[in-house]
Protein backbone atom coordinates (compact mmCIF):
# COMPACT_ATOMS: atom_id res chain seq x y z
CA UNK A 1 289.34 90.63 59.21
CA UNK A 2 287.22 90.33 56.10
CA UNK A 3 284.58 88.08 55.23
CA UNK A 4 283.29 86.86 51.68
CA UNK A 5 279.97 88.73 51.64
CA UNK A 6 278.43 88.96 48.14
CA UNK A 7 276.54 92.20 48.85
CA UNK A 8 279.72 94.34 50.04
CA UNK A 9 282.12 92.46 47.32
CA UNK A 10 279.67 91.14 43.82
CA UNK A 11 282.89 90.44 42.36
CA UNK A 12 283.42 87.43 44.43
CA UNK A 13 280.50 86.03 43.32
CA UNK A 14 280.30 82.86 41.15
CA UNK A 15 276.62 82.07 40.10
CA UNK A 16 276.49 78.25 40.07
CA UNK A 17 274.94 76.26 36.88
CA UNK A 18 271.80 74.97 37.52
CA UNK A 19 271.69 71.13 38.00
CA UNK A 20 269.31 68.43 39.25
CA UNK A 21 270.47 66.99 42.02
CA UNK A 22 271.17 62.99 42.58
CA UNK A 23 272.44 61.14 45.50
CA UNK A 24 275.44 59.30 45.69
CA UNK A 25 275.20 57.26 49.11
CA UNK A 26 274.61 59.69 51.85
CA UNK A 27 276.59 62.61 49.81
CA UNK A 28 274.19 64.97 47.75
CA UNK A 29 275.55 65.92 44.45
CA UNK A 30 274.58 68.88 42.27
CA UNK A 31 271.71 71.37 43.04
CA UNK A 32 273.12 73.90 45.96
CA UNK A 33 275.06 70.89 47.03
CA UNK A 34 278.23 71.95 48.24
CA UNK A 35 281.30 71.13 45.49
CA UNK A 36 282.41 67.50 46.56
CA UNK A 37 285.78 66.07 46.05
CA UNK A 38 286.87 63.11 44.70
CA UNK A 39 289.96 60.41 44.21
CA UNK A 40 290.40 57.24 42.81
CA UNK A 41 292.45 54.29 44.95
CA UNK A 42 295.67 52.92 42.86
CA UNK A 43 295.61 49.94 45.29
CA UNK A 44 294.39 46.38 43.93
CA UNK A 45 290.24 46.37 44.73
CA UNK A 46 291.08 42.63 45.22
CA UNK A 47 292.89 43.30 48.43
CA UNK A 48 291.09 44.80 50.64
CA UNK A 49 293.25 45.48 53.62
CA UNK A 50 295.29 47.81 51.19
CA UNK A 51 292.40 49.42 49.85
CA UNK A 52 290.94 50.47 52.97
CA UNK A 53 294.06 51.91 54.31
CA UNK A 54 294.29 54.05 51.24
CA UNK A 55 290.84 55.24 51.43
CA UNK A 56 291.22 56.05 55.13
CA UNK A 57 294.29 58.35 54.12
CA UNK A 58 292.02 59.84 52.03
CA UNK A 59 289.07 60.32 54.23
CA UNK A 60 291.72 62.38 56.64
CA UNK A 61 292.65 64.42 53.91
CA UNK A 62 288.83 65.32 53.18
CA UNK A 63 287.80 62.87 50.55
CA UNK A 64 283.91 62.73 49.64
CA UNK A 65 283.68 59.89 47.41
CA UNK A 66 285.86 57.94 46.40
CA UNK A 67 286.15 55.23 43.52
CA UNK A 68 287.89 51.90 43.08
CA UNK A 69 288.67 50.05 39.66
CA UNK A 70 286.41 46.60 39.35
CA UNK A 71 288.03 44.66 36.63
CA UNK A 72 287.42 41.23 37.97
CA UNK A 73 285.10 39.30 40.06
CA UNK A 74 288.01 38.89 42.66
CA UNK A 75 287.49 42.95 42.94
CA UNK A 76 283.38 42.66 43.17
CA UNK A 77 283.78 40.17 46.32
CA UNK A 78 286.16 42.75 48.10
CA UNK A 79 283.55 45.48 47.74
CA UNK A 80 281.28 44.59 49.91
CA UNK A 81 284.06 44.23 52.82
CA UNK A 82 285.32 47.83 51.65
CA UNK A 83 282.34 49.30 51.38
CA UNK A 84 281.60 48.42 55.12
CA UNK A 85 284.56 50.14 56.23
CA UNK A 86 284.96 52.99 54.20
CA UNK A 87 283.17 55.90 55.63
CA UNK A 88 282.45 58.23 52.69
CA UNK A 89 280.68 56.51 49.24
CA UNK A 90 282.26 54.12 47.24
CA UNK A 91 282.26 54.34 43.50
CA UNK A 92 282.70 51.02 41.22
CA UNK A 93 284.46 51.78 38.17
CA UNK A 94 283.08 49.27 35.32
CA UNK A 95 284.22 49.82 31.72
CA UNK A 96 282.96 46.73 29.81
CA UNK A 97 281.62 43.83 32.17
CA UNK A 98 278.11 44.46 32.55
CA UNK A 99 278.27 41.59 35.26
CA UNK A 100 280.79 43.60 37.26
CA UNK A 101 278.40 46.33 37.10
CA UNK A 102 275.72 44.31 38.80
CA UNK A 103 277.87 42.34 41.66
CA UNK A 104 278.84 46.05 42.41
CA UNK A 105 275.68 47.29 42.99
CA UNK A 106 274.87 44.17 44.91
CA UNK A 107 277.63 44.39 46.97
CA UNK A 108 276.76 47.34 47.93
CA UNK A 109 278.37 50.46 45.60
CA UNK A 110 277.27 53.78 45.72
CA UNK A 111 277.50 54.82 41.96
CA UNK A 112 278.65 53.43 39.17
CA UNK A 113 281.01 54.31 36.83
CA UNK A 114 279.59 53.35 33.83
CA UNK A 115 279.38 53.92 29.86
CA UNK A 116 276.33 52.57 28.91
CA UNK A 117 276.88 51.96 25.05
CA UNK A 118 280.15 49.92 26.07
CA UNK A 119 279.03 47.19 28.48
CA UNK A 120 277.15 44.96 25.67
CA UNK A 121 273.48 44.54 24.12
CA UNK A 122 270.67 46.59 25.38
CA UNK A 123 269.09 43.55 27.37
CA UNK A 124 272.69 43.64 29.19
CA UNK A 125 272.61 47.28 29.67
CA UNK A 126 268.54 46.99 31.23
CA UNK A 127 270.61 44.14 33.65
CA UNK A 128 272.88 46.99 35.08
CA UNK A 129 270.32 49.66 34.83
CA UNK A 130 267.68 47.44 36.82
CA UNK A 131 270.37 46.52 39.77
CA UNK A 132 271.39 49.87 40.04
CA UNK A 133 267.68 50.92 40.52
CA UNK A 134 266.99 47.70 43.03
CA UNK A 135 270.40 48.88 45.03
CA UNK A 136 270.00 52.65 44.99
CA UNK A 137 273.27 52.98 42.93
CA UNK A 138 273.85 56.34 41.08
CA UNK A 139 275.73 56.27 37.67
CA UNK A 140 278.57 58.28 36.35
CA UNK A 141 278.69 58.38 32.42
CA UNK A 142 282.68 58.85 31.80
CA UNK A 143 283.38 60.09 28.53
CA UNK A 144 286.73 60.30 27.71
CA UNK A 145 288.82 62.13 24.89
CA UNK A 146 291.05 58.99 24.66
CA UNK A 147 288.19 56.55 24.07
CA UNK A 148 285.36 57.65 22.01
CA UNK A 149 282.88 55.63 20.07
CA UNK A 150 284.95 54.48 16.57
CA UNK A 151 281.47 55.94 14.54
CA UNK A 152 281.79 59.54 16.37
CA UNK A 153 285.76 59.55 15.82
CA UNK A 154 284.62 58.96 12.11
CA UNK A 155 282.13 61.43 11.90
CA UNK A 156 284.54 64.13 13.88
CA UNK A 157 287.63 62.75 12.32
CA UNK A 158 289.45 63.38 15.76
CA UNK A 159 288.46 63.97 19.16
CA UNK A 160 286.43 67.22 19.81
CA UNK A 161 284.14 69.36 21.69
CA UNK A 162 280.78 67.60 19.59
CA UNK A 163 282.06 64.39 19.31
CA UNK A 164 282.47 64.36 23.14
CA UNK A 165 278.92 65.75 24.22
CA UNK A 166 277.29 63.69 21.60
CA UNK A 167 278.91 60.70 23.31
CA UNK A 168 277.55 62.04 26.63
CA UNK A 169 274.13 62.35 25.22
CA UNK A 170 274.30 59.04 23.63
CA UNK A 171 274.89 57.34 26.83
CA UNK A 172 272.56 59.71 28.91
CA UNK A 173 269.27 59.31 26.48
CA UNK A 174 270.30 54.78 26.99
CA UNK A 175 269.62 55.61 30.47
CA UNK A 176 266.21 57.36 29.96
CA UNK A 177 265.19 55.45 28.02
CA UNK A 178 265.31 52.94 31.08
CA UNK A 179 263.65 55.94 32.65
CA UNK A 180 266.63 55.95 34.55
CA UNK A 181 267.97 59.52 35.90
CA UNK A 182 269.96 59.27 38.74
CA UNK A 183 273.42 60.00 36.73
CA UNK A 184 275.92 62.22 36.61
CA UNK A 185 278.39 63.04 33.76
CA UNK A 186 281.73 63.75 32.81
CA UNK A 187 283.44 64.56 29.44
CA UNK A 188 287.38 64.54 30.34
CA UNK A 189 290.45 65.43 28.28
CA UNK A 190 294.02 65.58 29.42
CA UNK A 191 293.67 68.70 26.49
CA UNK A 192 292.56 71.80 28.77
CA UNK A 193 290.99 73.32 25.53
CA UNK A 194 289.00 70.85 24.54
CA UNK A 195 288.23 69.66 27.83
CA UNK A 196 287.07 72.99 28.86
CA UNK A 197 284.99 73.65 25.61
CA UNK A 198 283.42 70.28 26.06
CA UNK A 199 282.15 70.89 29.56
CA UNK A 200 280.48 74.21 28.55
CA UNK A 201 278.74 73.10 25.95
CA UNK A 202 277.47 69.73 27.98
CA UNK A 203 276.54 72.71 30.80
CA UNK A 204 273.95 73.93 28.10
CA UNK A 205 272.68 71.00 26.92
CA UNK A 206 271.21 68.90 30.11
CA UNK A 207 270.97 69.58 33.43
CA UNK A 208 272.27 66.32 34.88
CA UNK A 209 275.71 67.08 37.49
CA UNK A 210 278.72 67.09 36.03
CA UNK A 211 282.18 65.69 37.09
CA UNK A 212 284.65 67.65 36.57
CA UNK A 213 288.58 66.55 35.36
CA UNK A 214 291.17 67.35 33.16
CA UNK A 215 292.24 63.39 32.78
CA UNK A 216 295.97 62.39 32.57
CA UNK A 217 296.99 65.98 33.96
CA UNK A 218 300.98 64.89 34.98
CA UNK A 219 302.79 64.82 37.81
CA UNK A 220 301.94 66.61 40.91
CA UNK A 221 302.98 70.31 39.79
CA UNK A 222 302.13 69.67 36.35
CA UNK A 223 298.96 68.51 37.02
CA UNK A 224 298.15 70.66 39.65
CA UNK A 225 298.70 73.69 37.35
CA UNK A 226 296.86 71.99 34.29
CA UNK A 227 294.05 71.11 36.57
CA UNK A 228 293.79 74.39 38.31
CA UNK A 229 293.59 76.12 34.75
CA UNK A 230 291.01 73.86 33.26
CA UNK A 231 288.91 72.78 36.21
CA UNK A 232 289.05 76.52 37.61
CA UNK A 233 287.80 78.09 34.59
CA UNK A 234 284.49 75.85 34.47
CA UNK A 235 284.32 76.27 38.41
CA UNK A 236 284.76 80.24 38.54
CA UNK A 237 282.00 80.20 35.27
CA UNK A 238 279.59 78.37 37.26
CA UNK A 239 279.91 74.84 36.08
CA UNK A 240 280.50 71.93 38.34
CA UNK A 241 279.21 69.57 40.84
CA UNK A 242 281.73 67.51 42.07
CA UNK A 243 285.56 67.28 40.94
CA UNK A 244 288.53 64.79 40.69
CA UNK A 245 292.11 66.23 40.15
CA UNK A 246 293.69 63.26 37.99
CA UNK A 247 297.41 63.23 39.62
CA UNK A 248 300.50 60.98 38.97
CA UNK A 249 300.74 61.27 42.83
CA UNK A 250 298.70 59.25 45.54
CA UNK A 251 295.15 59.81 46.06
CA UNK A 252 295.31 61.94 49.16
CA UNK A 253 297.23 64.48 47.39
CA UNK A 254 294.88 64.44 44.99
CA UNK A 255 292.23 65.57 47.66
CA UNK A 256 294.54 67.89 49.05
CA UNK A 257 294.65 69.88 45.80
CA UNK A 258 290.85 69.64 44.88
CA UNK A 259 290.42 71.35 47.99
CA UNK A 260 292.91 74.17 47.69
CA UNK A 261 291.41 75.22 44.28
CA UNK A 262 287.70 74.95 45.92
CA UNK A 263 289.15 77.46 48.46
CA UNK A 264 290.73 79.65 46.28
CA UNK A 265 287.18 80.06 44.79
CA UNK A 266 285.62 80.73 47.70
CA UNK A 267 283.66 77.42 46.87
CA UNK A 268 284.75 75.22 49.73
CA UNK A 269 286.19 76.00 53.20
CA UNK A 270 288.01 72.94 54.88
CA UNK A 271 291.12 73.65 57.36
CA UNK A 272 293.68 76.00 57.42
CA UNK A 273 293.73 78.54 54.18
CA UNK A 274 298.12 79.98 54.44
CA UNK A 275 298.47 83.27 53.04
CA UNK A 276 302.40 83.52 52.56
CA UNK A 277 305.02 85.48 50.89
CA UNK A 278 307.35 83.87 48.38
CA UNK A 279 310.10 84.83 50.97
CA UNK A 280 313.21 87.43 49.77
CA UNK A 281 316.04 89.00 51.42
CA UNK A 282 313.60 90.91 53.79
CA UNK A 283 312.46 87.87 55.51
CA UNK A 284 312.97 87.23 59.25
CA UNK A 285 312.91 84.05 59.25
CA UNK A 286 313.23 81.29 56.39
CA UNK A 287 309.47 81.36 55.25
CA UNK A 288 309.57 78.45 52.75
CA UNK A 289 310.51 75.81 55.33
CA UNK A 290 308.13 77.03 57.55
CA UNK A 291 305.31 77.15 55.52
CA UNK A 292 306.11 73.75 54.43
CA UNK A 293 306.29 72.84 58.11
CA UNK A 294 303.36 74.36 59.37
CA UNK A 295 301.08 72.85 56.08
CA UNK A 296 302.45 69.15 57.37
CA UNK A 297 301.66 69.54 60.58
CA UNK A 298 298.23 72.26 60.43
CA UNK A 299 296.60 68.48 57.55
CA UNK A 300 294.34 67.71 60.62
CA UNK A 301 292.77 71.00 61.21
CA UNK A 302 289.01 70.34 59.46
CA UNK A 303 287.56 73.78 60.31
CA UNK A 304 287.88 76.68 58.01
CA UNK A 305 290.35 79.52 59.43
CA UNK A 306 293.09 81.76 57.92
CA UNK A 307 296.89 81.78 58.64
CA UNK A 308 299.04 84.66 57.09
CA UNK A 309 303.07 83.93 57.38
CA UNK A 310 304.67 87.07 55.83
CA UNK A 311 308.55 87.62 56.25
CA UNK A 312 308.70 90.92 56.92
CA UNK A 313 306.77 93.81 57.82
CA UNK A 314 306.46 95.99 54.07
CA UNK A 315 303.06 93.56 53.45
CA UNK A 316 302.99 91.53 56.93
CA UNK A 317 300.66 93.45 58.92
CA UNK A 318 298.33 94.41 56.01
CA UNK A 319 297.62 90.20 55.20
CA UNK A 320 297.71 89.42 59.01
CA UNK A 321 294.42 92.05 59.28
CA UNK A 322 292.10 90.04 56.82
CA UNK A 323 293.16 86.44 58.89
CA UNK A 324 292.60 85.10 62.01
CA UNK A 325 296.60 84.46 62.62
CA UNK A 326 299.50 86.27 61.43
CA UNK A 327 302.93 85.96 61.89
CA UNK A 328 305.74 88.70 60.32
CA UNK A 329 309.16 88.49 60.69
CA UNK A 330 311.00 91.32 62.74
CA UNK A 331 314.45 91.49 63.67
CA UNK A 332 317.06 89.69 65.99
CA UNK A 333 315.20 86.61 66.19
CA UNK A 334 311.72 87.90 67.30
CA UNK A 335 308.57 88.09 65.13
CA UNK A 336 305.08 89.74 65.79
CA UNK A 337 302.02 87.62 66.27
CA UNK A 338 298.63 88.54 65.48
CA UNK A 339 295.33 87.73 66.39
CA UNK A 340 291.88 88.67 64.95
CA UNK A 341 293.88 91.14 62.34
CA UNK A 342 295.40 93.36 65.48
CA UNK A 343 298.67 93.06 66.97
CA UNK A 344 298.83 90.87 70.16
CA UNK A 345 302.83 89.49 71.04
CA UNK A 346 305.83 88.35 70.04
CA UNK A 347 307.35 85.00 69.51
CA UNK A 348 311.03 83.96 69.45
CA UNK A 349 312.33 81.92 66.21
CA UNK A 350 312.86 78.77 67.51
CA UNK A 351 309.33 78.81 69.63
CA UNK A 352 307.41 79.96 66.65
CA UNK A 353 306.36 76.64 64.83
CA UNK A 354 305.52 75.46 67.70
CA UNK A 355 303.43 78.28 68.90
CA UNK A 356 301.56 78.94 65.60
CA UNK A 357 300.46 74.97 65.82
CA UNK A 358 299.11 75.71 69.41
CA UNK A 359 297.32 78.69 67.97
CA UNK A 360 295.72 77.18 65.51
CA UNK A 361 294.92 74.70 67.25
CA UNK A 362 293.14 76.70 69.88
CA UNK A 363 291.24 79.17 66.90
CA UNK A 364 289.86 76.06 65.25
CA UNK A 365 288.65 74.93 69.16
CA UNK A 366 287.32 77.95 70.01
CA UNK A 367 285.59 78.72 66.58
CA UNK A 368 284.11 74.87 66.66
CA UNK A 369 282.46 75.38 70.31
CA UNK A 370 281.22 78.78 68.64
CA UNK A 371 279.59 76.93 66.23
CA UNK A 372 278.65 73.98 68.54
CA UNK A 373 276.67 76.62 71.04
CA UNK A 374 274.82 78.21 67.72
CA UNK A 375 273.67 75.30 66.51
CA UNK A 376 272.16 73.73 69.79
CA UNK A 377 270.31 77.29 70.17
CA UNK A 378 268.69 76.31 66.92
C-alpha cells in the first residue's frame, strides 16, 4: 500500500491559502483547520421535531455545521430547542430581519448568516453586530450572484467577478468598522466561471475564511459534477475553508458529496474511499450493484480506509496493492481477496458482500484501537 507523503510524491501537494482563523461553536474554521463540511436543513425551522431529525441524518453522514433558514420569529423560538440537540454548530440564516438576527444569537446560534448592508440602518446593523459579540456568534457574509446590491449591478451592468468581491468588501469593512472580525465569506454563483473567478480574486484581497459553493448547482448528478468542477478547482489551488455542495437532493447527500471531493483531494479522510472499475464483459461478478451495495451499507464506517472492487484480474491486483481491501473477480463463482495489498483467500459470489462488510468492519476496528493505543502513549 501507498501513503500520501508529500516528500516521496510533491505532486500531491496542495499548498493551502492563508486565512485567519474564526470559530464557529466548537468547530475551528480556516487557518490549518481541517476543510469542514456543510448543509443546509429544507425542513420548517418552526418545527423542531423535523428539524432535528434531519440534522441528525446529517450528523451520521459527517456534517460539521449545519444551517437552518430563520424567516420568522416562530423559527427564532425553535432554535434554542434545536440548538440543544443538535450536536455539531448551528448556523441562522437571516437575510433582512435584523431582529431575527439577534433572537438567533440569543437563542443560542453559532454563526450567522448575514449581509450586513441588507438588514436596515447602521444603528440596526450595530444591534446584530453587538449580540453576536455578547453571544459568541460568528458571521457568514453571503454574497450571491443572484442578489447583488442594485448600485453595483449598475456600475457592473450585470453580475461579475468585481461587482461580487466589492459586495464582499462592502459588507466585510460594515463589520470592522464595528471592529468586528469574527466572519467568514462567501461569493456564490450557480455560473462556475464567474463563481470561480470571484473566489480567487476575494482569496487575494483579505484573509478572512471563505465558504465555498457553486449556488443552485442542479440535481444530484448535475450538481455534483458542476460542484466538483468549480469547488475543486479553488480547493486543488489552495483556496477554501469550509464548503457546502448546493444540491436539489436532501441535505445528507449533500454531505456525502462534500466529502467525496475532499477525499479525492487528499483534503479530508472520513470512511471508506471505493476504488472500482466501471465493470465490462471481463467482470466476475456484476460490479455496479455491488459497489452500490457495499457504499449503502460501508455509510457508517467513520475511519479513513481504502476498498478496491475490480472485476477482473487485467487491473485487479495492481489497485488492490495501494488499499487495505481488494476484491477481483475470478472465474466460476470465486473471487480473490486481498489484504494489506497481498493476496490472502478467496470468497464465493454469494458470500462476498457479506464478507467484504465484515472486513471492513474489522480494518476500521483494528486501525481505530491502533490509533486508540498511540494516542494514550502520548
Amino acid at each position: 500500500m501507498t501513503a500520501d507523503n508529500p516528500s516521496l510524491r510533491p505532486w500531491r501537494d496542495i499548498e493551502r491559502r492563508k486565512s485567519r482563523q474564526i470559530m464557529v461553536g466548537d468547530v475551528p474554521v480556516g487557518g490549518d483547520a481541517p476543510i469542514t463540511v456543510q448543509t443546509m436543513t429544507n425542513t420548517l425551522t418552526s418545527d423542531p421535531k423535523a428539524t432535528i431529525d434531519q440534522i441528525r441524518r446529517c450528523e451520521e453522514a459527517g456534517v460539521d455545521i449545519i444551517r437552518v433558514s430563520c424567516p420568522d420569529v416562530e423559527s427564532t423560538t425553535a432554535l434554542k430547542q434545536i440548538v440543544r440537540a443538535s450536536r455539531v454548530p448551528i448556523v441562522a440564516d437571516i437575510h433582512f430581519h435584523y431582529k431575527r438576527g439577534i433572537e438567533a444569537a440569543e437563542a443560542g446560534a453559532a454563526c450567522l448568516r448575514i449581509n450586513p448592508g441588507n438588514i436596515g440602518s447602521a444603528e440596526r446593523v450595530k444591534e446584530v453586530v453587538d449580540a453576536a459579540k455578547a453571544n459568541g456568534c460568528a458571521i457568514r457574509i453571503g454574497v450571491n450572484a443572484g442578489s447583488l446590491e442594485k448600485d453595483l449591478l449598475e456600475k457592473y451592468g450585470e453580475p461579475c467577478p468585481e461587482a461580487l468581491v466589492e459586495s464582499a468588501l462592502d459588507h466585510i469593512k460594515i463589520l470592522q468598522d464595528h471592529d468586528f472580525h469574527e466572519c467568514k465569506v462567501a461569493v456564490k454563483a450557480s455560473d462556475v466561471f464567474l463563481a470561480v473567478a470571484a473566489y480567487s480574486q476575494l482569496a487575494d484581497a483579505v484573509d478572512c475564511p471563505l465558504h465555498l459553493g457553486i449556488t443552485e448547482a442542479g440535481g444530484l448528478i448535475g450538481g455534483t459534477v458542476k460542484s466538483s468542477i468549480g469547488m475543486g478547482n479553488l480547493l486543488w489551488a489552495g483556496i477554501g475553508d469550509t464548503i457546502r455542495v448546493s444540491l436539489s437532493a436532501e441535505p445528507e447527500e449533500e454531505v456525502r458529496v462534500g466529502y467525496e471531493m475532499l477525499k479525492a483531494l487528499g483534503l479530508r479522510t472520513r470512511g471508506v474511499r471505493v476504488v472500482s472499475c466501471p465493470s465490462c464483459a471481463r467482470q466476475g461478478f456484476d460490479v455496479i450493484r455491488t459497489v452500490q451495495t457495499l457504499e449503502e451499507r460501508l455509510q457508517h464506517i467513520r475511519t479513513p480506509l481504502s476498498l478496491s472492487v475490480l472485476g477482473c484480474v487485467v487491473n485487479g491486483p495492481g489497485e488492490a496493492r495501494e488499499t487495505d481491501i481488494g476484491i477481483t473477480g475470478g472465474g466460476a463463482g470465486k473471487h480473490m481477496v486481498y489484504l494489506s495489498g497481498v493476496t490472502d483467500h478467496h470468497v464465493a459470489d454469494g458470500d462476498m458482500v457479506d464478507h467484504i462488510v465484515k472486513l471492513v468492519e474489522a480494518k476500521a476496528a483494528e486501525i481505530e484501537a491502533a490509533t486508540e493505543q498511540v494516542e494514550a502513549a502520548e
